[in-house]
C-alpha atoms as a PDB file:
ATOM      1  CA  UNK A   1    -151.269 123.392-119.346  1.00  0.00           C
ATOM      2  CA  UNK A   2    -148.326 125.377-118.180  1.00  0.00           C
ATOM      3  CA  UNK A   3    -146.469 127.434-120.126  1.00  0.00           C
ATOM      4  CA  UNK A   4    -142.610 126.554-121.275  1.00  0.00           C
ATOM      5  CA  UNK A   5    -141.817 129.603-119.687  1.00  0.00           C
ATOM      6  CA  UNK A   6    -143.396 129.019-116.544  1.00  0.00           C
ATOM      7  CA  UNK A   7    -142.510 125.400-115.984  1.00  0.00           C
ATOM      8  CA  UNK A   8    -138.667 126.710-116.331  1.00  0.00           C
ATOM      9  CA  UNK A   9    -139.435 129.648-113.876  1.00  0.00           C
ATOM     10  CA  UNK A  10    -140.722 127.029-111.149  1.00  0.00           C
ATOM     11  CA  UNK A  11    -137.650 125.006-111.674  1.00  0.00           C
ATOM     12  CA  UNK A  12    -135.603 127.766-110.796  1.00  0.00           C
ATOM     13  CA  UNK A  13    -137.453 128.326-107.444  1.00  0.00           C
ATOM     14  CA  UNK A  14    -137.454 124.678-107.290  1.00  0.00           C
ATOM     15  CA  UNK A  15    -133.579 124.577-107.638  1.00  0.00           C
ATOM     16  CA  UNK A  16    -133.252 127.875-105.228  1.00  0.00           C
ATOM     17  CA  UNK A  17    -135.537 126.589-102.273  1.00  0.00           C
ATOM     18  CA  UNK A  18    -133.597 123.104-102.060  1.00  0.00           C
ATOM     19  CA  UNK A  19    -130.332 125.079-102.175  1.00  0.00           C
ATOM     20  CA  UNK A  20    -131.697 127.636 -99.942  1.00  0.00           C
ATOM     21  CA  UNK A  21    -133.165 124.518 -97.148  1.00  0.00           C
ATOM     22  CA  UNK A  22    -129.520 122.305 -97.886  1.00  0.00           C
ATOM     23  CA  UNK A  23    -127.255 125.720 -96.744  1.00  0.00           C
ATOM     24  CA  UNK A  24    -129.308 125.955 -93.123  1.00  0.00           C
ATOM     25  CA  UNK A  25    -130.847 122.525 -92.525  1.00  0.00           C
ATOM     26  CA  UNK A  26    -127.088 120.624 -92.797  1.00  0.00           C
ATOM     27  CA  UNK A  27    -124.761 122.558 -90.900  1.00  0.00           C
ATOM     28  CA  UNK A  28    -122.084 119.836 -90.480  1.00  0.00           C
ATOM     29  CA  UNK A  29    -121.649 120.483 -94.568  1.00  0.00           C
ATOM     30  CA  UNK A  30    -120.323 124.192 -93.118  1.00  0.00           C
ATOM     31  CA  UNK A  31    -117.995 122.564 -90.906  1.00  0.00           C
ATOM     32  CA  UNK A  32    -114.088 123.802 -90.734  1.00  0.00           C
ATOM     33  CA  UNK A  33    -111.847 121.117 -90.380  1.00  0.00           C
ATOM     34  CA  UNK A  34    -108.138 120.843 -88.502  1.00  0.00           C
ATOM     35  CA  UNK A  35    -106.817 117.636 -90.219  1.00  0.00           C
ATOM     36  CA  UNK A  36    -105.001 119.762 -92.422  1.00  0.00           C
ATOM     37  CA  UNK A  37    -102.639 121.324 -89.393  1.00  0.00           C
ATOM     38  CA  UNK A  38    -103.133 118.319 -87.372  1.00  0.00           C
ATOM     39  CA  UNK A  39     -99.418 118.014 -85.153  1.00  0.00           C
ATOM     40  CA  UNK A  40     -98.603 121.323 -86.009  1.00  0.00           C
ATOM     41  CA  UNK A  41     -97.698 123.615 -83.167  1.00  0.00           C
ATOM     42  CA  UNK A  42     -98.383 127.003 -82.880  1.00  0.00           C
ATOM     43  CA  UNK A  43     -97.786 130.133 -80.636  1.00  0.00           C
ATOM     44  CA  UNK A  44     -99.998 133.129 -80.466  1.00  0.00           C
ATOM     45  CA  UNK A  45     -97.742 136.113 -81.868  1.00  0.00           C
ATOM     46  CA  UNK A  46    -100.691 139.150 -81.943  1.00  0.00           C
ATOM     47  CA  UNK A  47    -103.781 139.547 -80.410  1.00  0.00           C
ATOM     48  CA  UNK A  48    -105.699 142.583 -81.388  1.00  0.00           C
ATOM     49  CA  UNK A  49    -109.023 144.261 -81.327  1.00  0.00           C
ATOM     50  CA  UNK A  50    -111.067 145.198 -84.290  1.00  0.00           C
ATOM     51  CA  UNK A  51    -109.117 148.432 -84.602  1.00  0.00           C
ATOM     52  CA  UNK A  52    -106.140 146.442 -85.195  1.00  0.00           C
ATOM     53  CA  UNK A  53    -104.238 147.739 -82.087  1.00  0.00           C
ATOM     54  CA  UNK A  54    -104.048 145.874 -78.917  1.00  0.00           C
ATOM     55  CA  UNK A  55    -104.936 148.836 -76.425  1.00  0.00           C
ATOM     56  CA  UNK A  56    -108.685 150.078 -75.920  1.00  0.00           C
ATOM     57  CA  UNK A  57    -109.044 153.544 -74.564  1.00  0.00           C
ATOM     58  CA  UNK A  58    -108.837 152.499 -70.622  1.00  0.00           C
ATOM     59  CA  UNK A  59    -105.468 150.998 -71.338  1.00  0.00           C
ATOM     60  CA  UNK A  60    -106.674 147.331 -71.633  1.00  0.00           C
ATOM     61  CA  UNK A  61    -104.174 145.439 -73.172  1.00  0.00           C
ATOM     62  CA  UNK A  62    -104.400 142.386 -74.887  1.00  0.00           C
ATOM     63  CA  UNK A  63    -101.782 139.772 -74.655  1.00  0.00           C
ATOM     64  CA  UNK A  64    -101.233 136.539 -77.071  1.00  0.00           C
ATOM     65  CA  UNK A  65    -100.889 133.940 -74.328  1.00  0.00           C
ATOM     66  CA  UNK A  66    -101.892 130.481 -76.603  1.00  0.00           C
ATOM     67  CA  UNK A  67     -99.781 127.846 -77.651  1.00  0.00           C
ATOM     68  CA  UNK A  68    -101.786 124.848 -79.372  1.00  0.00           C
ATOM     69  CA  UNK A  69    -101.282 121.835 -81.204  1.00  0.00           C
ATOM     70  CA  UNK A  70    -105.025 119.982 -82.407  1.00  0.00           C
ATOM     71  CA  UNK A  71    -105.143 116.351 -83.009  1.00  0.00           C
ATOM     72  CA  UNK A  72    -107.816 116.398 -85.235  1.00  0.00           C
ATOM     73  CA  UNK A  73    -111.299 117.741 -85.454  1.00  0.00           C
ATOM     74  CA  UNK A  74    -112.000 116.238 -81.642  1.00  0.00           C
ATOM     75  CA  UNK A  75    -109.075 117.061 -79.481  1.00  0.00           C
ATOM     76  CA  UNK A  76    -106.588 119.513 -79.088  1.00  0.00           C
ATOM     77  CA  UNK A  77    -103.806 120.369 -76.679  1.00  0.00           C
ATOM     78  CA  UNK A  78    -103.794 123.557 -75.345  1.00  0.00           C
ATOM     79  CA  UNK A  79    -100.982 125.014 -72.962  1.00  0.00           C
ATOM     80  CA  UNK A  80    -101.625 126.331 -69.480  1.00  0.00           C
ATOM     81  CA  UNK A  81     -98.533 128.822 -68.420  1.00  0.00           C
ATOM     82  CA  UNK A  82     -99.881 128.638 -64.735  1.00  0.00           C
ATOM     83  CA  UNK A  83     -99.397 124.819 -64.441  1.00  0.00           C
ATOM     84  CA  UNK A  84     -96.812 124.719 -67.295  1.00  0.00           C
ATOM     85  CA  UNK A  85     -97.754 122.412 -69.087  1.00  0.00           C
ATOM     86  CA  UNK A  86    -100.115 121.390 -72.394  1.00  0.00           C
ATOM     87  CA  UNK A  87    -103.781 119.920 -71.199  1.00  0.00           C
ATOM     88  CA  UNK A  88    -105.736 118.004 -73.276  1.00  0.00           C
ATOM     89  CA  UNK A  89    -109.564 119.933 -74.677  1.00  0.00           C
ATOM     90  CA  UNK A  90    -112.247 118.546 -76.108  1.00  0.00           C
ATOM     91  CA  UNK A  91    -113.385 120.185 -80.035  1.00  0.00           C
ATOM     92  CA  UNK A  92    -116.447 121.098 -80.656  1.00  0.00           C
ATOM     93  CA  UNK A  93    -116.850 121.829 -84.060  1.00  0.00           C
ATOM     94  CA  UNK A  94    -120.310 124.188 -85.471  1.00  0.00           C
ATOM     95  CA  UNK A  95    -121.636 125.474 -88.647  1.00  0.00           C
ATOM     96  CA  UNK A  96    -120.102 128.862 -90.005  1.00  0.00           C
ATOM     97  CA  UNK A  97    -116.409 127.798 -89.165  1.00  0.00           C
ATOM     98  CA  UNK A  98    -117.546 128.176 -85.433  1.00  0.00           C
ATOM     99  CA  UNK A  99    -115.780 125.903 -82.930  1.00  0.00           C
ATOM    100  CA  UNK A 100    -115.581 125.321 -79.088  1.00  0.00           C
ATOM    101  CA  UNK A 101    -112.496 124.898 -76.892  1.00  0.00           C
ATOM    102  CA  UNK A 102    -112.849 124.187 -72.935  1.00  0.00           C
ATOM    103  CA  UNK A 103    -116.409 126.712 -72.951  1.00  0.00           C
ATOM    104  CA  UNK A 104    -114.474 129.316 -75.366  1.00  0.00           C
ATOM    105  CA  UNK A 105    -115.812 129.631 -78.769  1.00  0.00           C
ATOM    106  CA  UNK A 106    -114.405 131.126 -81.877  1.00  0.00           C
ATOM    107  CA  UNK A 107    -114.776 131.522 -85.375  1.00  0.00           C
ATOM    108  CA  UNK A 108    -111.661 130.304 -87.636  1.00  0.00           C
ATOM    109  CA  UNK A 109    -110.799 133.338 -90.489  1.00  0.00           C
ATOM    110  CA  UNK A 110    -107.519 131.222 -91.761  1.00  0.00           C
ATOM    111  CA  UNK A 111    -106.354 127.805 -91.726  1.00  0.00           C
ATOM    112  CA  UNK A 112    -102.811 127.162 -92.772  1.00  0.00           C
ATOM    113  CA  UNK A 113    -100.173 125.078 -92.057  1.00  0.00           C
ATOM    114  CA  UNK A 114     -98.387 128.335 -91.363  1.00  0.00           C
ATOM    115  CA  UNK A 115    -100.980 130.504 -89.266  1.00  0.00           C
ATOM    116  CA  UNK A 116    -104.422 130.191 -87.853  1.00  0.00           C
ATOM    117  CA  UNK A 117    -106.177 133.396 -87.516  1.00  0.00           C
ATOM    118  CA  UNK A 118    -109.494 133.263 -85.097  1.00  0.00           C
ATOM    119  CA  UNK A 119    -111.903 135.812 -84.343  1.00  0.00           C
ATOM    120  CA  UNK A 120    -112.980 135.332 -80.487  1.00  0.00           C
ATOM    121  CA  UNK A 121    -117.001 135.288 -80.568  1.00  0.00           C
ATOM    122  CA  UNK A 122    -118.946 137.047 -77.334  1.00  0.00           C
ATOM    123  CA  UNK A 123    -121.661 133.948 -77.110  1.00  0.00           C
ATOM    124  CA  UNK A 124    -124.386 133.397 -74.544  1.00  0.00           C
ATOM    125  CA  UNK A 125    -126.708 130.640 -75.024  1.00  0.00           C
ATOM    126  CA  UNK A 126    -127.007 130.104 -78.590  1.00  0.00           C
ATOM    127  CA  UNK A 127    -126.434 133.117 -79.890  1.00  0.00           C
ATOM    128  CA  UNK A 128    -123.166 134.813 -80.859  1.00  0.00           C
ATOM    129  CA  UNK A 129    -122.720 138.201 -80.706  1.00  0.00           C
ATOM    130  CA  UNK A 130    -120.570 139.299 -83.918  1.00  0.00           C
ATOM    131  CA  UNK A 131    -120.919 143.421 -82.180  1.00  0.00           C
ATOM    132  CA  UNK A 132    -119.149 142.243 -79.467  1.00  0.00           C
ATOM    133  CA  UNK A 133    -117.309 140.429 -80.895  1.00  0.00           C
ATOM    134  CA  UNK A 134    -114.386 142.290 -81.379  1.00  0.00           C
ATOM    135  CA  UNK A 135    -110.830 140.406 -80.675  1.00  0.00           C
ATOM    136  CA  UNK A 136    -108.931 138.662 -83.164  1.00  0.00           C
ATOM    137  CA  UNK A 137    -106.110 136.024 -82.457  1.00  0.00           C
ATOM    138  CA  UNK A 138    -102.965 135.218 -84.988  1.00  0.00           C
ATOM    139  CA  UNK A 139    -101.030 132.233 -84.740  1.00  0.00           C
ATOM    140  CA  UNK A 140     -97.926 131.327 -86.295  1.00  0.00           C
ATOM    141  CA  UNK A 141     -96.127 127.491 -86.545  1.00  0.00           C
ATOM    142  CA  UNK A 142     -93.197 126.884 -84.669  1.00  0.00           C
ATOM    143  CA  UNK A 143     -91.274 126.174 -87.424  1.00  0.00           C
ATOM    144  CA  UNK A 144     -92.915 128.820 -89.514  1.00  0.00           C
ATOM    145  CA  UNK A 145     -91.298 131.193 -87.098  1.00  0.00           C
ATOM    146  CA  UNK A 146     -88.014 129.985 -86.518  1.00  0.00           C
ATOM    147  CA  UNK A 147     -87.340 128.558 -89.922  1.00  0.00           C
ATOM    148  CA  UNK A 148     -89.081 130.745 -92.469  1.00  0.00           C
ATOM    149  CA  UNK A 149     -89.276 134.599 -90.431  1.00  0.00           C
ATOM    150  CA  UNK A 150     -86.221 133.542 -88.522  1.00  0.00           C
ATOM    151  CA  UNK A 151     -87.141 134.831 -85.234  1.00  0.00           C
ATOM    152  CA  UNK A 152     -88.794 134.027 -82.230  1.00  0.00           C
ATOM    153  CA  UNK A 153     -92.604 134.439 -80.748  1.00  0.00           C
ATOM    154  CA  UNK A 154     -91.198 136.822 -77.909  1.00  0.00           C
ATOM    155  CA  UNK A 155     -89.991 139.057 -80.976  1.00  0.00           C
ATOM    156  CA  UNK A 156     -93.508 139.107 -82.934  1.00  0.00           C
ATOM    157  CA  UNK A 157     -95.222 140.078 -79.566  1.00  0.00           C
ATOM    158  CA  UNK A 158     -93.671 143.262 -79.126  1.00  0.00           C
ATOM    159  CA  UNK A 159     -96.217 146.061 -79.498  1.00  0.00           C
ATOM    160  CA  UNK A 160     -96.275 147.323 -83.353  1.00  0.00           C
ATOM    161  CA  UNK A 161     -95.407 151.461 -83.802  1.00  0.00           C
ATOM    162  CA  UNK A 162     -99.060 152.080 -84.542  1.00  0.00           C
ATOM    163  CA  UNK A 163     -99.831 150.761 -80.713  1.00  0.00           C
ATOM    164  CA  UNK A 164     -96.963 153.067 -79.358  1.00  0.00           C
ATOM    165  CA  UNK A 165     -98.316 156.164 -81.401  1.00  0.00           C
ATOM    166  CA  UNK A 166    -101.846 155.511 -80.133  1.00  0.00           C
ATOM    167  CA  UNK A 167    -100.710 155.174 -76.370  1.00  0.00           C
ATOM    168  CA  UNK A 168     -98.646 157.944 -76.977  1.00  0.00           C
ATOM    169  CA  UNK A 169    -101.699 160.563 -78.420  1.00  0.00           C
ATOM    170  CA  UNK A 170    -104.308 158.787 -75.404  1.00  0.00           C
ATOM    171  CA  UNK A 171    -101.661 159.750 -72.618  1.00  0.00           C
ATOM    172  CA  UNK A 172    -101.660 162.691 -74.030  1.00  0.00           C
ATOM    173  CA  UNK A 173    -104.963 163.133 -73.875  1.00  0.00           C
ATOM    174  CA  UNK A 174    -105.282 161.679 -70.534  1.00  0.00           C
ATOM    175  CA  UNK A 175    -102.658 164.107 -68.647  1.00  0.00           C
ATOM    176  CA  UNK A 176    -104.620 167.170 -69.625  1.00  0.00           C
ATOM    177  CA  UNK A 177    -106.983 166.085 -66.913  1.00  0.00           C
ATOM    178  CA  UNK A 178    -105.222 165.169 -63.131  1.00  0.00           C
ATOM    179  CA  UNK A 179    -109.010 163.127 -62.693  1.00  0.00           C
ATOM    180  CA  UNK A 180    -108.781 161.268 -66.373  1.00  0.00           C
ATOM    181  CA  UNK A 181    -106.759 158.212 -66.277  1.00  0.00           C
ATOM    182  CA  UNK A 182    -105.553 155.553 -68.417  1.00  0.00           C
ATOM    183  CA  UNK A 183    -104.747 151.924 -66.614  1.00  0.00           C
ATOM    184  CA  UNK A 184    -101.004 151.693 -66.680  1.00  0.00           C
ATOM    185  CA  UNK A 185     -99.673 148.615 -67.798  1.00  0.00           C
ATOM    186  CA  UNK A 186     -96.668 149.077 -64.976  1.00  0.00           C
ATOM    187  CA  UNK A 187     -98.724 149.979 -62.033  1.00  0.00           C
ATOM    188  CA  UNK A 188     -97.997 152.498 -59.445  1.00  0.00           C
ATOM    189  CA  UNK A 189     -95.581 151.783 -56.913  1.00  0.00           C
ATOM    190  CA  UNK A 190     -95.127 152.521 -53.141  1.00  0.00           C
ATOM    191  CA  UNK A 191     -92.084 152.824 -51.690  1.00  0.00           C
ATOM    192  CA  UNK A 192     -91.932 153.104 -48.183  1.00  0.00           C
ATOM    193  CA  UNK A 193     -89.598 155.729 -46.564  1.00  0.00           C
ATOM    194  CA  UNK A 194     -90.523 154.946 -42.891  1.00  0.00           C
ATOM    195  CA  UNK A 195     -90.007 151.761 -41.303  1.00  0.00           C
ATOM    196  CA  UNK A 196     -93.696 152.763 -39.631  1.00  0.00           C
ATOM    197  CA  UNK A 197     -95.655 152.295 -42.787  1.00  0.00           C
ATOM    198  CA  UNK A 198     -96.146 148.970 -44.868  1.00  0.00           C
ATOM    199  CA  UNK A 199     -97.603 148.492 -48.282  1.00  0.00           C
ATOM    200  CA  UNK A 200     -99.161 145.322 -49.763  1.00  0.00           C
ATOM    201  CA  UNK A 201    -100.112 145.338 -53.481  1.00  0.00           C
ATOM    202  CA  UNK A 202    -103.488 142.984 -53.761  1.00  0.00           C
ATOM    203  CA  UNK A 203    -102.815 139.772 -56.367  1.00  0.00           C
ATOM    204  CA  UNK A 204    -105.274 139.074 -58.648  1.00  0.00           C
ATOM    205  CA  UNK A 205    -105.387 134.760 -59.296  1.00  0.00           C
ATOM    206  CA  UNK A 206    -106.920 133.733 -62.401  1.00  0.00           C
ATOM    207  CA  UNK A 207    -109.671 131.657 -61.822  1.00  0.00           C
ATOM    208  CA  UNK A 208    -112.831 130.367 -64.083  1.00  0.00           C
ATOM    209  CA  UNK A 209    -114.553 133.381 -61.878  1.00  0.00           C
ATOM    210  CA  UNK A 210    -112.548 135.968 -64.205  1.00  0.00           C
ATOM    211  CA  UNK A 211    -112.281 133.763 -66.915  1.00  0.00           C
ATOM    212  CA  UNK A 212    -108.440 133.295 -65.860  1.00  0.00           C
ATOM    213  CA  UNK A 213    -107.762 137.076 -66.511  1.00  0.00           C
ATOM    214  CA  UNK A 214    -105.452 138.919 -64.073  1.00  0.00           C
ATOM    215  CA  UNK A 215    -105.631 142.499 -65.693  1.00  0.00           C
ATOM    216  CA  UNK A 216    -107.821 143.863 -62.866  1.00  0.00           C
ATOM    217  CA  UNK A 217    -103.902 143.883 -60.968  1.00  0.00           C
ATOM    218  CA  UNK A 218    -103.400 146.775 -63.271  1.00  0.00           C
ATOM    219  CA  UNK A 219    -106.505 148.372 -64.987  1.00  0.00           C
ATOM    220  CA  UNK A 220    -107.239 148.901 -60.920  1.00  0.00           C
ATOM    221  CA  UNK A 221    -104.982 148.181 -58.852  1.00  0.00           C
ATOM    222  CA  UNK A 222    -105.818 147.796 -55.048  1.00  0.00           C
ATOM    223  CA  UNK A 223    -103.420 148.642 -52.348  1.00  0.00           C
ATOM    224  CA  UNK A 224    -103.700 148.235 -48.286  1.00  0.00           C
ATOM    225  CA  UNK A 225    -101.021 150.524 -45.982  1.00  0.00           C
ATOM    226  CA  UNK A 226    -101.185 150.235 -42.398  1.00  0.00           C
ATOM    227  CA  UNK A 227     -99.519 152.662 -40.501  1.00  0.00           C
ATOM    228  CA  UNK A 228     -97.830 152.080 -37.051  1.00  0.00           C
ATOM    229  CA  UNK A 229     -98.066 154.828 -34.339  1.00  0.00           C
ATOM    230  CA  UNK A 230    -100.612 157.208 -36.339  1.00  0.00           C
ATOM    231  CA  UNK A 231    -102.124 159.981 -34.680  1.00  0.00           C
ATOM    232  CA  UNK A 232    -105.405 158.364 -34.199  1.00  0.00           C
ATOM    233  CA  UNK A 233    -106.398 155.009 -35.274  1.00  0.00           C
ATOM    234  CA  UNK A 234    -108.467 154.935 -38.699  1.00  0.00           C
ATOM    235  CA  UNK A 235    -109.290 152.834 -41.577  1.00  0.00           C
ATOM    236  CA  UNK A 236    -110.723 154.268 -44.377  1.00  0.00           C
ATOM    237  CA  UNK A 237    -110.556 152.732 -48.620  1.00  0.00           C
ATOM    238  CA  UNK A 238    -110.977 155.117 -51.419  1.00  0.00           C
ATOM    239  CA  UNK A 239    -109.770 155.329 -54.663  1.00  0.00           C
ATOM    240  CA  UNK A 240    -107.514 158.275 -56.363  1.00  0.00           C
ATOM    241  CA  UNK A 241    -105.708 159.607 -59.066  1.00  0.00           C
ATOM    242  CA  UNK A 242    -102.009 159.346 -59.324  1.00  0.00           C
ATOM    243  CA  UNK A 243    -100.422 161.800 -61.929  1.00  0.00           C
ATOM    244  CA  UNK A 244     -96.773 161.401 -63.557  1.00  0.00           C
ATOM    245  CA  UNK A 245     -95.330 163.360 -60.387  1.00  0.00           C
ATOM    246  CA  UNK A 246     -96.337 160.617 -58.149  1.00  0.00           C
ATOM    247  CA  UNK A 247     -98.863 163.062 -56.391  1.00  0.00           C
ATOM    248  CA  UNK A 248    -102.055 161.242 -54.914  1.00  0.00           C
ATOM    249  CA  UNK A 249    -105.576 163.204 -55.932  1.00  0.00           C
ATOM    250  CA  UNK A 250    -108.550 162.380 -53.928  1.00  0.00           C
ATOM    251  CA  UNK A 251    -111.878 161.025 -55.919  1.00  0.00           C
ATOM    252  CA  UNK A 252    -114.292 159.093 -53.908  1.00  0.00           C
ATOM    253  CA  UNK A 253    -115.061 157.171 -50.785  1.00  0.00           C
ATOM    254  CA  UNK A 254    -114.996 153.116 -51.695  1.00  0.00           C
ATOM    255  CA  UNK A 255    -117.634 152.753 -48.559  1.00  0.00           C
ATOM    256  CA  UNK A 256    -120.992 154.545 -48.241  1.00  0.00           C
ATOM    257  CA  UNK A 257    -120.988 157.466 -46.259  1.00  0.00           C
ATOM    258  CA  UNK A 258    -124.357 159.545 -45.090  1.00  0.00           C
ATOM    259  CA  UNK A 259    -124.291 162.945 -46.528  1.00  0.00           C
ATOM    260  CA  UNK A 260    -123.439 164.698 -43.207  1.00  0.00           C
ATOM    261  CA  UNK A 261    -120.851 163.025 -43.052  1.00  0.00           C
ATOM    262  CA  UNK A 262    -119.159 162.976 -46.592  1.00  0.00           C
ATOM    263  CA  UNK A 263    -117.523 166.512 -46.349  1.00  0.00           C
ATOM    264  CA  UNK A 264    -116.020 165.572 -42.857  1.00  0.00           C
ATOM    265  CA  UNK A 265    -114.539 161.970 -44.423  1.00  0.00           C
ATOM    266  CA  UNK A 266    -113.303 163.786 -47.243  1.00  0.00           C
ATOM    267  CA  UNK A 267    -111.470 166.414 -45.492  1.00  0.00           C
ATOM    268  CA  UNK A 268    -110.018 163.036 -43.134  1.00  0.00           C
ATOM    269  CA  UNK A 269    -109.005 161.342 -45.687  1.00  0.00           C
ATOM    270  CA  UNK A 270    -107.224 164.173 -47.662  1.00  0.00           C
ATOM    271  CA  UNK A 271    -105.033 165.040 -44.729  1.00  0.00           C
ATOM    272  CA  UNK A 272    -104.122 161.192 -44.213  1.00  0.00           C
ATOM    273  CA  UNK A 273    -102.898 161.567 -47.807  1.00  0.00           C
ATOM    274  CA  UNK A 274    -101.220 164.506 -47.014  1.00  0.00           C
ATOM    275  CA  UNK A 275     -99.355 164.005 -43.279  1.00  0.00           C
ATOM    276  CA  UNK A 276     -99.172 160.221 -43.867  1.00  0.00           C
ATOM    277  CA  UNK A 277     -98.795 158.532 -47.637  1.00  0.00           C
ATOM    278  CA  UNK A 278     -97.097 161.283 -48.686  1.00  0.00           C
ATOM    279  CA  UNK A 279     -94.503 161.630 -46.057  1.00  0.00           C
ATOM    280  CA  UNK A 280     -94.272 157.972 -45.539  1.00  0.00           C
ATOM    281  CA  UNK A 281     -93.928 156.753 -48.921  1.00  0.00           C
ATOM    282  CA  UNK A 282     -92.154 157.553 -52.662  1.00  0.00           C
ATOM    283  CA  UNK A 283     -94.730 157.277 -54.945  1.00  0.00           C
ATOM    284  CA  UNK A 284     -94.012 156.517 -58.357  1.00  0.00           C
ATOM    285  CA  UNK A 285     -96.634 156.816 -61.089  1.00  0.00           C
ATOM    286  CA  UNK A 286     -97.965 154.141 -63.439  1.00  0.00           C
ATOM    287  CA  UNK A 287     -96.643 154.045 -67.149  1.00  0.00           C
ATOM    288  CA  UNK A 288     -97.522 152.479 -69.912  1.00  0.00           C
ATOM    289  CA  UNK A 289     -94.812 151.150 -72.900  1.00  0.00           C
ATOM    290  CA  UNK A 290     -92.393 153.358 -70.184  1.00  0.00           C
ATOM    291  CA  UNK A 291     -94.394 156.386 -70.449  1.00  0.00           C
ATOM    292  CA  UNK A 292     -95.344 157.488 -66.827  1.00  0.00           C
ATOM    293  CA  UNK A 293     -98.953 159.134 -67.163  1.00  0.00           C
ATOM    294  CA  UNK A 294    -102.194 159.473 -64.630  1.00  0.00           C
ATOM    295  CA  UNK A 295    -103.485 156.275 -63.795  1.00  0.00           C
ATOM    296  CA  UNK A 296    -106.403 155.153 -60.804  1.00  0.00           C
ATOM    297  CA  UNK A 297    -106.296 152.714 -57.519  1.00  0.00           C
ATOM    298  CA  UNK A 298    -107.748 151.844 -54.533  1.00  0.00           C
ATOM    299  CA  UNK A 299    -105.986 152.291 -51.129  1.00  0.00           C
ATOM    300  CA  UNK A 300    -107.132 150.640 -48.049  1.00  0.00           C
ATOM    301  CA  UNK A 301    -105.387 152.398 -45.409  1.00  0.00           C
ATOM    302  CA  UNK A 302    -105.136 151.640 -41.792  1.00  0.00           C
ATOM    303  CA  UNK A 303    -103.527 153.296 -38.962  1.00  0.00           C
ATOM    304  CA  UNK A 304    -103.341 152.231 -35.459  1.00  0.00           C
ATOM    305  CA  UNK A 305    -102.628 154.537 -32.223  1.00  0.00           C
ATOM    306  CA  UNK A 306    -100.270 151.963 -30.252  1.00  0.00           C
END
C-alpha cells in the first residue's frame, strides 16, 4: 500500500501534468481579445526598434503609418494612405496574444482603451522569430490624443531628442570616412546647371513585392542623367559616395567588368564625374533630421555624341 506521503506526492504531479497539458494543448484559452476597444480608433504615434530609437545604424527609419479601428475579434479596418481610405481585414487571432492582419502578424504587449502597443513578429511558416523580431508599434485613441494629451498624432511623431543625439554621434561617425555612409532621410539632389544634362530620380511604388515599403528611394537612391552632345557616347551605372560638400567619390562598377578592363572603366568613369556631373550639375548632399552628411547612390549615366 502506498504511503500517505507518496499518494500526496503523485497528486501533485497529477495536478502539474494536467496543468502543464491544459497551458499547450488549448491555445484558444491564451487568446487576446479586442472587444474591449472594439469602435475605438487609433493612430500610430511611435514606431521604434528594440533600442527604443527609430534609426538603425544605415539610417533606416521607421515611420508610424497605421490608423485602425477593430470590430471585434474577426474584423478590423485598417487605413491605406495610398488609396485613402480604411479597407476592411480579416483577424486572425493565435495563442500567446499572437494575431494576424492581411499576412502581418504581431504580438499584442497592451490593450487599452487608450493605447495598443504591438510587437511586430519576423514569422515564416509556423515559427516566429522573437531575435528578429525587433520593432515595436504604439498606438494612441483619437480621442485619447486630442482630448486627454491635447495634441495631435503629427505632434507625437516627431523624432524624440534621444533619436536626434544618436543621428547626431552616427553622422559623426560616418563623416570621418568619405567611403562610410549613412542613408539620408532627404536624399541627394541634382540640380542641373546646363540645359544639356537631365536628371531623373527613380520612384520606388509600394507593392506586396516590398511589402509596400518605399525606403529603398532613400536608403539607395538610384539616379539616371543623360547627357546631350557628350564627347563620346557612353553609358555606364555605378554607385558613389556623396559627402556634405556635394562632391561625388567613385566606389564600384554596378555591371561586371573583366579584370583588364576594370582599371580602364574606372579611370572612364571618374573623368565623366569629373568633366560632366560635376560641371553640369549642383550637387547637394543627403541629410538626415537637416544634418547634411555622406550618404550612397546609384547613377546611370548616359551620354550621346549627336
Amino acid at each position: 500500500m502506498l504511503s500517505a506521503s507518496i499518494r500526496q506526492h503523485l497528486l501533485f504531479l497529477l495536478i502539474a501534468i494536467t496543468s502543464f497539458a491544459c497551458k499547450f494543448q488549448n491555445p484558444v484559452d491564451n487568446q487576446i481579445s479586442f472587444k474591449s476597444v472594439s469602435g475605438i480608433n487609433y493612430t500610430e504615434v511611435r514606431r521604434s526598434f528594440d533600442t527604443g530609437l527609430i534609426f538603425n545604424k544605415d539610417g533606416y527609419q521607421l515611420e508610424p503609418v497605421w490608423r485602425l479601428m477593430f470590430y471585434s475579434d474577426k474584423w478590423v479596418s485598417v487605413y491605406n494612405p495610398d488609396k485613402d481610405k480604411f479597407l476592411k481585414f480579416a483577424v486572425t487571432l493565435d495563442h500567446d496574444s499572437i494575431f494576424n492582419i492581411s499576412g502581418a502578424w504581431f504580438k499584442a504587449m497592451q490593450i487599452t482603451k487608450d493605447s495598443l502597443r504591438f510587437q511586430v513578429l519576423k514569422v515564416e511558416g509556423k515559427t516566429v522569430y522573437y531575435v528578429k523580431s525587433n520593432v515595436y508599434m504604439t498606438l494612441y485613441a483619437d480621442n485619447y490624443i486630442k482630448n486627454v494629451l491635447n495634441t495631435t498624432d503629427e505632434e507625437l511623431k516627431k523624432p524624440l531628442r534621444k533619436d536626434s543625439l544618436y543621428v547626431i554621434n552616427r553622422i559623426a561617425h560616418i563623416d570621418a570616412s568619405r567611403d562610410s555612409f549613412f542613408a539620408g532621410r532627404k536624399p541627394v539632389q541634382f540640380i542641373s546647371k546646363n540645359a544639356l544634362a537631365t536628371v531623373i530620380k527613380q520612384a520606388v511604388e509600394a507593392d506586396v513585392m516590398n511589402k509596400w515599403d518605399k525606403s529603398d528611394e532613400y536608403m539607395f537612391p538610384e539616379y539616371t542623367i543623360h547627357i546631350k552632345k557628350a564627347y563620346e557616347s557612353f553609358s555606364y551605372s555605378f554607385w558613389a559616395t556623396v559627402d556634405t560638400q556635394g562632391e561625388i567619390h567613385y566606389q564600384k562598377s554596378m555591371t561586371y567588368v573583366f579584370p583588364e578592363f576594370e582599371k580602364s572603366t574606372n579611370h572612364t568613369i571618374k573623368a565623366i564625374i569629373d568633366g560632366y556631373l560635376k560641371a553640369y550639375f549642383q550637387i547637394i548632399p543627403g541629410s538626415t533630421l537637416g544634418i547634411p552628411h555622406n550618404s550612397a547612390i546609384v547613377i546611370n549615366v548616359i551620354g550621346r555624341k549627336k
